[in-house]
Each structure stands twice: as C-alpha cells, then as structure tokens.
C-alpha atoms as a PDB file:
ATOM      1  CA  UNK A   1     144.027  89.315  23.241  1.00  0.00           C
ATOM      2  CA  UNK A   2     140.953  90.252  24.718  1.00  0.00           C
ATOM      3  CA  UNK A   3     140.696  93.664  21.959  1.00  0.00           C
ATOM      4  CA  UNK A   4     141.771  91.381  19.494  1.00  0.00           C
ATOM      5  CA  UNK A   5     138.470  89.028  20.293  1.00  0.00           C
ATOM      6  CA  UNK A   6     136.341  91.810  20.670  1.00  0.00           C
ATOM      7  CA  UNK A   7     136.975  93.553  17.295  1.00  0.00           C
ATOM      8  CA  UNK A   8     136.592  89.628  15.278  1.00  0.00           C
ATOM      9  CA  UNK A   9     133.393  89.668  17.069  1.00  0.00           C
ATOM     10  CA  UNK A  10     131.909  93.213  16.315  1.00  0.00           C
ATOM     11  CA  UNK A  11     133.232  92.337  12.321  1.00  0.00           C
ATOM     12  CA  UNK A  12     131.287  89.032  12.714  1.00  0.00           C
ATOM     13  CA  UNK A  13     128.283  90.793  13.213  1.00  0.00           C
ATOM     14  CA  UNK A  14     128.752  92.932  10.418  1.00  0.00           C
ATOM     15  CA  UNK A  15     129.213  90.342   8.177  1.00  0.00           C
ATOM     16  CA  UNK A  16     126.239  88.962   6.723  1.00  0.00           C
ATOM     17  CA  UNK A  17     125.767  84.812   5.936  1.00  0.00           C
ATOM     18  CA  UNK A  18     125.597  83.948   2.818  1.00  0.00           C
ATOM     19  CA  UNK A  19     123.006  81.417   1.675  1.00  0.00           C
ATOM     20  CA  UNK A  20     122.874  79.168  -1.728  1.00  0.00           C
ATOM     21  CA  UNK A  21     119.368  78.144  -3.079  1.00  0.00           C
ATOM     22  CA  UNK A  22     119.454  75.429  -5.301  1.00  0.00           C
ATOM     23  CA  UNK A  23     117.509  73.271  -7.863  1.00  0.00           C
ATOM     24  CA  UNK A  24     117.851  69.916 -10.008  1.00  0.00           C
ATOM     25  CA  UNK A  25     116.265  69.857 -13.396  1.00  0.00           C
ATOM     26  CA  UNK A  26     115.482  66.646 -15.223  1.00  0.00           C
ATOM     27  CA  UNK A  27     116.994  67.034 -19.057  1.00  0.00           C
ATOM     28  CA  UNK A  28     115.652  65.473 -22.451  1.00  0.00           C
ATOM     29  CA  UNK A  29     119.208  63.608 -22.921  1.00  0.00           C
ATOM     30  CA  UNK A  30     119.629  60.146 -24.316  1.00  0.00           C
ATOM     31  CA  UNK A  31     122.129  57.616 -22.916  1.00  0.00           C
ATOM     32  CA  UNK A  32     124.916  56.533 -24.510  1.00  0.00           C
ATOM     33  CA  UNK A  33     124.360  53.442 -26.395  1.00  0.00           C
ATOM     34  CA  UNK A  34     120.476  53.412 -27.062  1.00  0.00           C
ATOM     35  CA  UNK A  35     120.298  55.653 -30.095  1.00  0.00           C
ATOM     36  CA  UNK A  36     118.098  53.806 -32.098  1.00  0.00           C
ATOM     37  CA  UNK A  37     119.916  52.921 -35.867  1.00  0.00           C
ATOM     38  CA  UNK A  38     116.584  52.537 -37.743  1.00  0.00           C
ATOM     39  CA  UNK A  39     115.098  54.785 -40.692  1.00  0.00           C
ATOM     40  CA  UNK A  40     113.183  56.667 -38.096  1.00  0.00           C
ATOM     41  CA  UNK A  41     115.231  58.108 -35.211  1.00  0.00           C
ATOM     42  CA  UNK A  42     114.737  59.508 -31.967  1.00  0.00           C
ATOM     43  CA  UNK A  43     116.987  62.525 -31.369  1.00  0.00           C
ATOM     44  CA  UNK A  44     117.319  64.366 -27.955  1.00  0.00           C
ATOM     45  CA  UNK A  45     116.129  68.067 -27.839  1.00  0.00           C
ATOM     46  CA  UNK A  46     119.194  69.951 -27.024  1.00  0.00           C
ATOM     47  CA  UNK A  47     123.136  68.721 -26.414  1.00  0.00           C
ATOM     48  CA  UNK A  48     124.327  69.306 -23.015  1.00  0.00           C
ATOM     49  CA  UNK A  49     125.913  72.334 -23.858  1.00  0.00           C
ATOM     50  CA  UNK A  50     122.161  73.784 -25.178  1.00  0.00           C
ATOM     51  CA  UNK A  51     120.970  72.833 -22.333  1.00  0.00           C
ATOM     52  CA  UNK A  52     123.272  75.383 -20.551  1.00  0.00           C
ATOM     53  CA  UNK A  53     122.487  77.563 -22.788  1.00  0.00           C
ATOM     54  CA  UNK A  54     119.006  77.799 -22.835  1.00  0.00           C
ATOM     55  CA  UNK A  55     118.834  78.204 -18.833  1.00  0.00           C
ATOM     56  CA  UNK A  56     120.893  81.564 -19.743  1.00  0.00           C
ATOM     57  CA  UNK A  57     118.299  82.326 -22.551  1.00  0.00           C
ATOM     58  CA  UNK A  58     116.273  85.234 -22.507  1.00  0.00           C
ATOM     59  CA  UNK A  59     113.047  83.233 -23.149  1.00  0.00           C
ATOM     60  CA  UNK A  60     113.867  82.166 -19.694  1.00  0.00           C
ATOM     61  CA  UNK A  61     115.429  84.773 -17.530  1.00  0.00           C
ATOM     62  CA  UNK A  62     113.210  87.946 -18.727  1.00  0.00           C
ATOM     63  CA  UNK A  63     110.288  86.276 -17.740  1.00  0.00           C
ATOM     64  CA  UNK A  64     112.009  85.261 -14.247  1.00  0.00           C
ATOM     65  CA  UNK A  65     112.940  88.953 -14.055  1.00  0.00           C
ATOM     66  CA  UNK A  66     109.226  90.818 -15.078  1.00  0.00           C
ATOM     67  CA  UNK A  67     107.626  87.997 -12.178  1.00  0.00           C
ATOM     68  CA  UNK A  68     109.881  88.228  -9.687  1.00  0.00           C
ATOM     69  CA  UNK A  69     110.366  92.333 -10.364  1.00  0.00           C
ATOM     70  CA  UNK A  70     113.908  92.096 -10.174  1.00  0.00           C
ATOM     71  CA  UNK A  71     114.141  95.247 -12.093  1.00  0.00           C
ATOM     72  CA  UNK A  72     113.858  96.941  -9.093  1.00  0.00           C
ATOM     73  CA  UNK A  73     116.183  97.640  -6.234  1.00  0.00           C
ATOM     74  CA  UNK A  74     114.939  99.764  -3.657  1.00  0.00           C
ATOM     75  CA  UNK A  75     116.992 100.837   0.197  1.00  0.00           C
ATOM     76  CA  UNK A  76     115.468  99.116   2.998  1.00  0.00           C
ATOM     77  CA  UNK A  77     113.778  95.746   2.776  1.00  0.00           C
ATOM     78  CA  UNK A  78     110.952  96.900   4.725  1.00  0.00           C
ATOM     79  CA  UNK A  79     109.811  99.121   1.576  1.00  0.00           C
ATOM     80  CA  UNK A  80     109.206  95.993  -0.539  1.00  0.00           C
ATOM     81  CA  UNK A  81     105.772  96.310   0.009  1.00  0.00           C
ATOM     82  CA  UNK A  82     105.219  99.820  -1.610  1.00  0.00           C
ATOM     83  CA  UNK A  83     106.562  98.933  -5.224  1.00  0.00           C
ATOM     84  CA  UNK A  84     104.517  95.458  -5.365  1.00  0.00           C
ATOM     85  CA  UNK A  85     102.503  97.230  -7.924  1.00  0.00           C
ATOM     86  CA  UNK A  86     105.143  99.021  -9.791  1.00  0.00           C
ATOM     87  CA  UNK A  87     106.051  97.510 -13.581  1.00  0.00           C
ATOM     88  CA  UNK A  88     107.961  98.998 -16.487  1.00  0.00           C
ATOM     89  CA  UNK A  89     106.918  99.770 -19.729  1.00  0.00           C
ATOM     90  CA  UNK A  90     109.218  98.940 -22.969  1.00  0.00           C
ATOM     91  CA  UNK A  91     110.106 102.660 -22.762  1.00  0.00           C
ATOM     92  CA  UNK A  92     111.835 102.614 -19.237  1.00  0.00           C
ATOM     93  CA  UNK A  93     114.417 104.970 -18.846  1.00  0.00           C
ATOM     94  CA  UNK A  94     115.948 103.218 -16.112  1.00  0.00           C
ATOM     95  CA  UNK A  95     118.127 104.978 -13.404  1.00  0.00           C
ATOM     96  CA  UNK A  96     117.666 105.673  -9.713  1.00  0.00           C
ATOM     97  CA  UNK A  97     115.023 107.945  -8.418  1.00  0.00           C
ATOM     98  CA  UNK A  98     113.620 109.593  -5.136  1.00  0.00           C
ATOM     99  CA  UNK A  99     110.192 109.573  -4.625  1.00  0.00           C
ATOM    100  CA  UNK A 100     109.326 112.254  -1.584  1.00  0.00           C
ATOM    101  CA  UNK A 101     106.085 111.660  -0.250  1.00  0.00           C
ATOM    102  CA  UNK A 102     104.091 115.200   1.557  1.00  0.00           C
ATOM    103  CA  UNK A 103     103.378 115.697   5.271  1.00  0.00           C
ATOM    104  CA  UNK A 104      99.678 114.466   4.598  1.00  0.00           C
ATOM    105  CA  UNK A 105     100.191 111.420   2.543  1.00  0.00           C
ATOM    106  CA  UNK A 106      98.226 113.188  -0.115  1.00  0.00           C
ATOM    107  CA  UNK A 107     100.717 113.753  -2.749  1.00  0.00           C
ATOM    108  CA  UNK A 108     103.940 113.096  -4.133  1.00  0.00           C
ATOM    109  CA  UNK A 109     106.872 114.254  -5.997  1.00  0.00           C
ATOM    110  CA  UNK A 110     109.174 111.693  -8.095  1.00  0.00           C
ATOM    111  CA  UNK A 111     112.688 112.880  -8.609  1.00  0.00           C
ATOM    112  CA  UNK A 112     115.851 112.121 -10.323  1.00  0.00           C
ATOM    113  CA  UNK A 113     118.763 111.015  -7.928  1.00  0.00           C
ATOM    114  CA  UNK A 114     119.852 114.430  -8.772  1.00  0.00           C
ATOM    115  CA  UNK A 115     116.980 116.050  -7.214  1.00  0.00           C
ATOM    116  CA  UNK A 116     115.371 117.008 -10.221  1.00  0.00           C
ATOM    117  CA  UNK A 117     111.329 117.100 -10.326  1.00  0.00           C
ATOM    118  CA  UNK A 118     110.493 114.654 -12.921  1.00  0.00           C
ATOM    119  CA  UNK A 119     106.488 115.233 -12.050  1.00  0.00           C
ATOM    120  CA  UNK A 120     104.322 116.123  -9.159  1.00  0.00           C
ATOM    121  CA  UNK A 121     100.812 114.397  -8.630  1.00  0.00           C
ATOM    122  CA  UNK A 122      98.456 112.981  -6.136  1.00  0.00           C
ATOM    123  CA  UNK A 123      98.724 109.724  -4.639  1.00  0.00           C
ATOM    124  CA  UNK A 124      96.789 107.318  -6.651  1.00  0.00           C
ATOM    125  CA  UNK A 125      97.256 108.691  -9.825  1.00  0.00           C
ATOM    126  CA  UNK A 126      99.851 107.215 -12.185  1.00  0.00           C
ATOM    127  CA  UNK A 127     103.484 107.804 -10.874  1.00  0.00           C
ATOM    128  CA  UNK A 128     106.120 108.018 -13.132  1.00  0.00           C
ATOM    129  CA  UNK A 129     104.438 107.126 -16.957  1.00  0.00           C
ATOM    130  CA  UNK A 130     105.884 109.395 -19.494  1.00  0.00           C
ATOM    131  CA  UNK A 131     109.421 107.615 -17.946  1.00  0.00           C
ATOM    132  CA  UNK A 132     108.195 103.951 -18.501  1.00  0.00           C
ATOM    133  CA  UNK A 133     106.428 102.959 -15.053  1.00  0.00           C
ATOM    134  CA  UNK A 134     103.125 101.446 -14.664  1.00  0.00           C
ATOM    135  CA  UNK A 135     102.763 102.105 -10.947  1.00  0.00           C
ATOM    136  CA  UNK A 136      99.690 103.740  -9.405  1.00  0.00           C
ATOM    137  CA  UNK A 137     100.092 103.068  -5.710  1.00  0.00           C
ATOM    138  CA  UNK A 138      96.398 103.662  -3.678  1.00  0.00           C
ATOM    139  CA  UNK A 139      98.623 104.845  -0.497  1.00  0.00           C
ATOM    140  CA  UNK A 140     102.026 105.662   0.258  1.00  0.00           C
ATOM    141  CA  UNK A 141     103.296 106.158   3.983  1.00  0.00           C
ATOM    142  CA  UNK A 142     103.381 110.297   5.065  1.00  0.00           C
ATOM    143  CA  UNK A 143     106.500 111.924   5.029  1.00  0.00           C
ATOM    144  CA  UNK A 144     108.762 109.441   3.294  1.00  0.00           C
ATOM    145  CA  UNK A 145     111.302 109.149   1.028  1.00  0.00           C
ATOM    146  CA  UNK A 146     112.177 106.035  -1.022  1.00  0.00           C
ATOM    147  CA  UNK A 147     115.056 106.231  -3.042  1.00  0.00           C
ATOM    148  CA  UNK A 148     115.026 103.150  -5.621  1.00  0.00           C
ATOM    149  CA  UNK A 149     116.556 102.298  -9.278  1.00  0.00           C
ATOM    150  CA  UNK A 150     115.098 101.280 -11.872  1.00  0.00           C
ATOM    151  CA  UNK A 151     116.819  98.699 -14.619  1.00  0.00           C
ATOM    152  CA  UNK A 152     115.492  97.309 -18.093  1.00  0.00           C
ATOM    153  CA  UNK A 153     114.043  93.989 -18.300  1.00  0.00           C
ATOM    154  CA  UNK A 154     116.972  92.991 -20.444  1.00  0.00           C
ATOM    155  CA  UNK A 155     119.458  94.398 -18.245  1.00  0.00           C
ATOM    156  CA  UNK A 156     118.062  92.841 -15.471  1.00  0.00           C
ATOM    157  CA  UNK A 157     117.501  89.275 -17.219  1.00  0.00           C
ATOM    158  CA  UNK A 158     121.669  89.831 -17.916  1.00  0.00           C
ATOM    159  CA  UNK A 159     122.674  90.833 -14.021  1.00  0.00           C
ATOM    160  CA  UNK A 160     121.106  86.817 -13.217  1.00  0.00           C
ATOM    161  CA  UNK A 161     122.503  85.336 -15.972  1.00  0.00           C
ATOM    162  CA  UNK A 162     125.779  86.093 -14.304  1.00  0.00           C
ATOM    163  CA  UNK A 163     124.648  85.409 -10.731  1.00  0.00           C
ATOM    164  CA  UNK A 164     123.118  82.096 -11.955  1.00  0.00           C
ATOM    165  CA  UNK A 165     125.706  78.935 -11.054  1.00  0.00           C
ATOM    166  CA  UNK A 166     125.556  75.629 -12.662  1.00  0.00           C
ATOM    167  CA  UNK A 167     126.930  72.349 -12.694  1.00  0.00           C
ATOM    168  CA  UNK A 168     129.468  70.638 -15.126  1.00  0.00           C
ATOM    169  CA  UNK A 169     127.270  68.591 -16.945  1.00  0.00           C
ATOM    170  CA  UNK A 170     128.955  65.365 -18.788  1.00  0.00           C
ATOM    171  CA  UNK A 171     127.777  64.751 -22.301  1.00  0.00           C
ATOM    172  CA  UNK A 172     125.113  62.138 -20.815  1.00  0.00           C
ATOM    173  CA  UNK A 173     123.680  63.789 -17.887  1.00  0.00           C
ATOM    174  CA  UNK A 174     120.376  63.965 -17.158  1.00  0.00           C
ATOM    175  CA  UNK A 175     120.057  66.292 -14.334  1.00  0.00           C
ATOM    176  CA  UNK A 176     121.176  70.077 -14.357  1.00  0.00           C
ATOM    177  CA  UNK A 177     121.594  71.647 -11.271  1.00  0.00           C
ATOM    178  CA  UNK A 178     121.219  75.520 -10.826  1.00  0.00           C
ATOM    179  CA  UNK A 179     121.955  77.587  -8.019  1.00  0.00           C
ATOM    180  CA  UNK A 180     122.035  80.997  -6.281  1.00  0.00           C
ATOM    181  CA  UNK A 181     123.727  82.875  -3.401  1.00  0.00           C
ATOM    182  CA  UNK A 182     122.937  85.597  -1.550  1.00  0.00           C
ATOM    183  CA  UNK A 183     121.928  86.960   2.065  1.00  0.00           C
ATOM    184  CA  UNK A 184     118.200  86.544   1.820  1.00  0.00           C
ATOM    185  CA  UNK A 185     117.424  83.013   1.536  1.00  0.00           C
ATOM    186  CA  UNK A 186     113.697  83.384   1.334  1.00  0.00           C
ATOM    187  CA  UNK A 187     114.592  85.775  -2.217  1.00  0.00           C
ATOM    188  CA  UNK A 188     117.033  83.423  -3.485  1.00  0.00           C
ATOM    189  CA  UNK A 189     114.798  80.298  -2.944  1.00  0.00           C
ATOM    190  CA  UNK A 190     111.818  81.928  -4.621  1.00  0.00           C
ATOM    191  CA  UNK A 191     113.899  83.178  -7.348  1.00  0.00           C
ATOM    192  CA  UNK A 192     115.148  79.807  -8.059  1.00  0.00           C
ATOM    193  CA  UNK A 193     112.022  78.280  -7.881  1.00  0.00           C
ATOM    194  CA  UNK A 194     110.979  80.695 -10.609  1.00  0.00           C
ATOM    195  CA  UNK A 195     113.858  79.993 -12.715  1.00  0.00           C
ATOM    196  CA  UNK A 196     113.044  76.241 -12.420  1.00  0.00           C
ATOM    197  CA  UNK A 197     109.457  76.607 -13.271  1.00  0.00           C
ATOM    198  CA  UNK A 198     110.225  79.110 -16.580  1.00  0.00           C
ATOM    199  CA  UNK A 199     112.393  76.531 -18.175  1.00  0.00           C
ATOM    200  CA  UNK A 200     110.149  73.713 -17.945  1.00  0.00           C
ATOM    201  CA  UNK A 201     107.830  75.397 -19.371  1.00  0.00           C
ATOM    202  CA  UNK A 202     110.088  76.802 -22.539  1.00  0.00           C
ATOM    203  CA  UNK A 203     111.707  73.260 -22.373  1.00  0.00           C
ATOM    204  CA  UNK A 204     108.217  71.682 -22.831  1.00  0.00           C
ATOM    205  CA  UNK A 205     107.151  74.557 -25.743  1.00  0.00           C
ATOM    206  CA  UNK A 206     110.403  73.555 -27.435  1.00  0.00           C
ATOM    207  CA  UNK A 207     109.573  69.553 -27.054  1.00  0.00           C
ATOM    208  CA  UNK A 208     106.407  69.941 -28.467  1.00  0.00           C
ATOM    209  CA  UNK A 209     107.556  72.257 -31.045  1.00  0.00           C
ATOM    210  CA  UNK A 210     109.745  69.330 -32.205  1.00  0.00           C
ATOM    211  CA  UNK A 211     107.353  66.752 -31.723  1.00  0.00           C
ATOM    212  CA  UNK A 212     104.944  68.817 -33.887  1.00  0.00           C
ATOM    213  CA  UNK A 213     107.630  68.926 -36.591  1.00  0.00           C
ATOM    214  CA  UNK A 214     108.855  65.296 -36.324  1.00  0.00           C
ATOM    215  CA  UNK A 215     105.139  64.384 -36.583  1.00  0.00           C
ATOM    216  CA  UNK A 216     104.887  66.276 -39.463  1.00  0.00           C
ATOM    217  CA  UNK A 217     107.827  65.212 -41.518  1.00  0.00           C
ATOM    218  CA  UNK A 218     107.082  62.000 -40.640  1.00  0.00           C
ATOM    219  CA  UNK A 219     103.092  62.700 -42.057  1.00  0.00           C
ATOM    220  CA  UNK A 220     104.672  63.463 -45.010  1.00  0.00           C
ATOM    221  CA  UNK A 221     107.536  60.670 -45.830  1.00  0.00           C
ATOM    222  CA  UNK A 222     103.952  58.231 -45.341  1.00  0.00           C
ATOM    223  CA  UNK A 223     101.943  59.956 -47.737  1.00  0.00           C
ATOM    224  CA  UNK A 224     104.751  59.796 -50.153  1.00  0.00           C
ATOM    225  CA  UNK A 225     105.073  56.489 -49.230  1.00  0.00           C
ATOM    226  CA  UNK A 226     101.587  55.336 -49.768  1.00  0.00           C
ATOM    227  CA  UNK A 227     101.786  58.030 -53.289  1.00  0.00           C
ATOM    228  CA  UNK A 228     104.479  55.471 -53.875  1.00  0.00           C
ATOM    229  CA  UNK A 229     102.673  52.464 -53.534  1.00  0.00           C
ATOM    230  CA  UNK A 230      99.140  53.368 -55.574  1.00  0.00           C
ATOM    231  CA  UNK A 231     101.865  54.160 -58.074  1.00  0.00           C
ATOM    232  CA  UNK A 232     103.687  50.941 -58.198  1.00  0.00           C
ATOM    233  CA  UNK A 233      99.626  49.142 -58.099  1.00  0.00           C
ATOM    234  CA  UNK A 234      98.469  50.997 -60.972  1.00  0.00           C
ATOM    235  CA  UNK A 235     101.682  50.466 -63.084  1.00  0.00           C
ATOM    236  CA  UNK A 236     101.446  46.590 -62.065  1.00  0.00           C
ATOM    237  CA  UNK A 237      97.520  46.677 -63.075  1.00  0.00           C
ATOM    238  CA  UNK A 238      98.133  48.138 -66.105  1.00  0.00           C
ATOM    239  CA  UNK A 239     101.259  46.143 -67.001  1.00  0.00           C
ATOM    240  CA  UNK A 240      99.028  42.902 -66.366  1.00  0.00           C
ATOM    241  CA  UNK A 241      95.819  44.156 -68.824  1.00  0.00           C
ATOM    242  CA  UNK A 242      98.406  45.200 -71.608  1.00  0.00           C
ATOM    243  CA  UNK A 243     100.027  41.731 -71.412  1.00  0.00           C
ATOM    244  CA  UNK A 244      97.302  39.539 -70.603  1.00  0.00           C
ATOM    245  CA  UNK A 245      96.509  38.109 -74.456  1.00  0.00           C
ATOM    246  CA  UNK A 246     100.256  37.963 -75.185  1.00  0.00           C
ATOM    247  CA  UNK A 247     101.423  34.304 -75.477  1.00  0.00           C
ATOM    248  CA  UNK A 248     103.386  32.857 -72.535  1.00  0.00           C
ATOM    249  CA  UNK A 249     106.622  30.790 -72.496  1.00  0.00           C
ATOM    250  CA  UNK A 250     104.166  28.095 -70.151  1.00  0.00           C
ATOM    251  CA  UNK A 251     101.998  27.548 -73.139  1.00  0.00           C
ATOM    252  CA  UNK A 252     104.432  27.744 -76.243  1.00  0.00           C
ATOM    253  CA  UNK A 253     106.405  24.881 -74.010  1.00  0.00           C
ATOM    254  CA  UNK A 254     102.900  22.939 -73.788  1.00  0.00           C
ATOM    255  CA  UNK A 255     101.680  23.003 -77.503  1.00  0.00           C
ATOM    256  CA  UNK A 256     105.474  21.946 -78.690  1.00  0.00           C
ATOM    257  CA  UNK A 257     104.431  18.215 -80.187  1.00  0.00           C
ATOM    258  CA  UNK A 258     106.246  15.551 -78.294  1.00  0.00           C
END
C-alpha cells in the first residue's frame, strides 16, 4: 500500500495542471422577432455560424500569432527573454535551430538542428537574415546554447485555430465564448486576451465596412428618388402650361343655356 501511495504521489508531481483561460464576446446578432419588415432593413453582420468562423479567420489569428510571437518555441521558459526581439520575415524557412553562443559572449554561431553552420557573426549584428529572421539581439548570455524552432506565421495562426475552443452558439446568441488550455496560465490568459481584442477590432472594420456600404446604397436609392420626383414636377408643370387654354368640362357645363 504504502509503494503503491508513494509512486501516485511522485506521478502527481510529474503531472502538470492544466489551466483554461477564457473570454465572452458580445456579437452583432438580432433577436428573433424584431427584424424590421419595412423597405429599409436592418440586417445583422454575420450568422452565428460566421461568427465562428471569423474567430478562426486569418485576419484574426495571424495577427494574434506575429503579437504574441507564437511562431516561436524555444526549451526552457527562462530563455523567453532572449528572443523578445526576434521576428520573421515572409521568407522564413522555418525549422528548429541551435544557436551556440562563445566563451566570451562576443560571438555566435546559428545552426541547423543538424549541426550545420548556417552563419557565424558577432553579437549584435543581424542573426539569422538570409533564413527569414529579423533578430539582432544587443547581448546574449556566455557559453549558451538555445535550441528553438521556428514556424510560419500561417502555420502558426493554424496550430491555434485548433487549440482555440468555443461554445455552441444557438442561432440567436449574442455572446461567444472562447477559450484555451494549457499549463501556463499567465500565456494562455494573455493569449486570449489578444484573441479577444483582434476580433473586435476586425468585427468593428467589418461593421463599418457595411455601414459604409448600406449608407451608400441607401445615398443612392434617395437621389434616384428625388431624380424621380423633379421628374414627375416637371412632367406635371409642363402637362399644366400645354393644357391650360384648352376648354374644361366645368365651363362647357356653365355656358350650356338653361
């Protein structure tokens, strides 16, 4: 019994939790019932189902990738700090790569996972450019390796899509709630945050882009309108000066003797 308790208790340890990060969204839907029937007619911005879709789009999650630099997976957390300046450039050939820092701090070489030199430099230059970083690091610690990999934006923007959870949403809902899990809450609830912010701001672009085009079709139905209505004012004005020394039926029916 007692081995039995000890080994649950060693695997316990091993185990990492697992925390969820999660945020409501307010949606653009209308409720059942109070679609206006009138000529001019207020439409909601996306179905439920768009709605879904759009918090999978790549407007969204490519920009949530490139700001939160989940490209980039390095070995141990504690090495974060050296790749806050490293992007990628459209030509990325992503991968996994060793960077091998000298004795003295004073230069570097960046490998494949291979081991084969890619390019040899001094710390501060550019690291890595002709393969699609943008990383020029002031100081790097003496003596270290970091082995990291590298993935495209796209890729990247993909690898969340899947990780992203959501909840059934009815064809009148007007909340959407996204989630994430993971073992570093502090990651997952800035990541989420991100993801909420991103599509506000494409679900506000995409509002306005409507409202822009509503306004503008409905600009033109009242110009046609008004075209309309000088129309039908000149036809009446001329219609009364052609006709106005024609005899009437009033005065033939007053100058008939009694």
């Amino acid at each position: 019994m007692r081995s039995g308790l000890a080994a649950g208790v060693g695997i316990s340890r091993l185990l990492k939790p697992v925390y969820m990060a999660q945020a409501t969204l307010q949606i653009d839907q209308i409720p059942r019932g109070s679609q206006p029937t009138g000529p001019i007619r207020t439409t909601q911005l996306l179905d439920s189902r768009g709605w879904v879709d759009l918090l999978r789009s790549y407007s969204v999650l490519d920009e949530v990738v490139k700001r939160r630099r989940l490209y980039i997976e390095h070995g141990a957390s504690g090495d974060a700090k050296h790749f806050e300046a490293l992007q990628v450039d459209s030509i990325l050939s992503p991968g996994s790569y060793r960077l091998k820092v000298d004795a003295t701090g004073g230069s570097y070489s960046l490998l494949t996972s291979a081991g084969a030199q890619i390019e040899a430099g001094a710390v501060g230059d550019s690291i890595g450019r002709p393969i699609g970083f943008l990383w020029a690091p002031t100081s790097l610690p003496a003596g270290r390796d970091f082995d990291f990999t590298l993935s495209s934006t796209r890729d990247a923007a993909v690898k969340l899509g899947d990780l992203i959870e959501n909840s059934p949403m009815p064809p009148d809902a007007a909340f959407l709630k996204v989630s994430l899990r993971g073992t570093d809450p502090v990651e997952l609830a800035a990541t989420v945050n991100v993801i909420a912010a991103r599509y506000v701001e494409v679900a506000t672009f995409l509002k306005r882009d409507k409202l822009t085009q509503v306004t503008q079709v409905l600009g033109g139905q009242l110009e046609r309108s008004a075209a309309d209505l000088r129309q039908a004012e000149n036809a009446l004005e001329t219609f009364k000066i052609n006709t106005i020394t024609l005899p009437n039926d009033r005065g033939r029916r007053r100058s008939r003797p009694d």
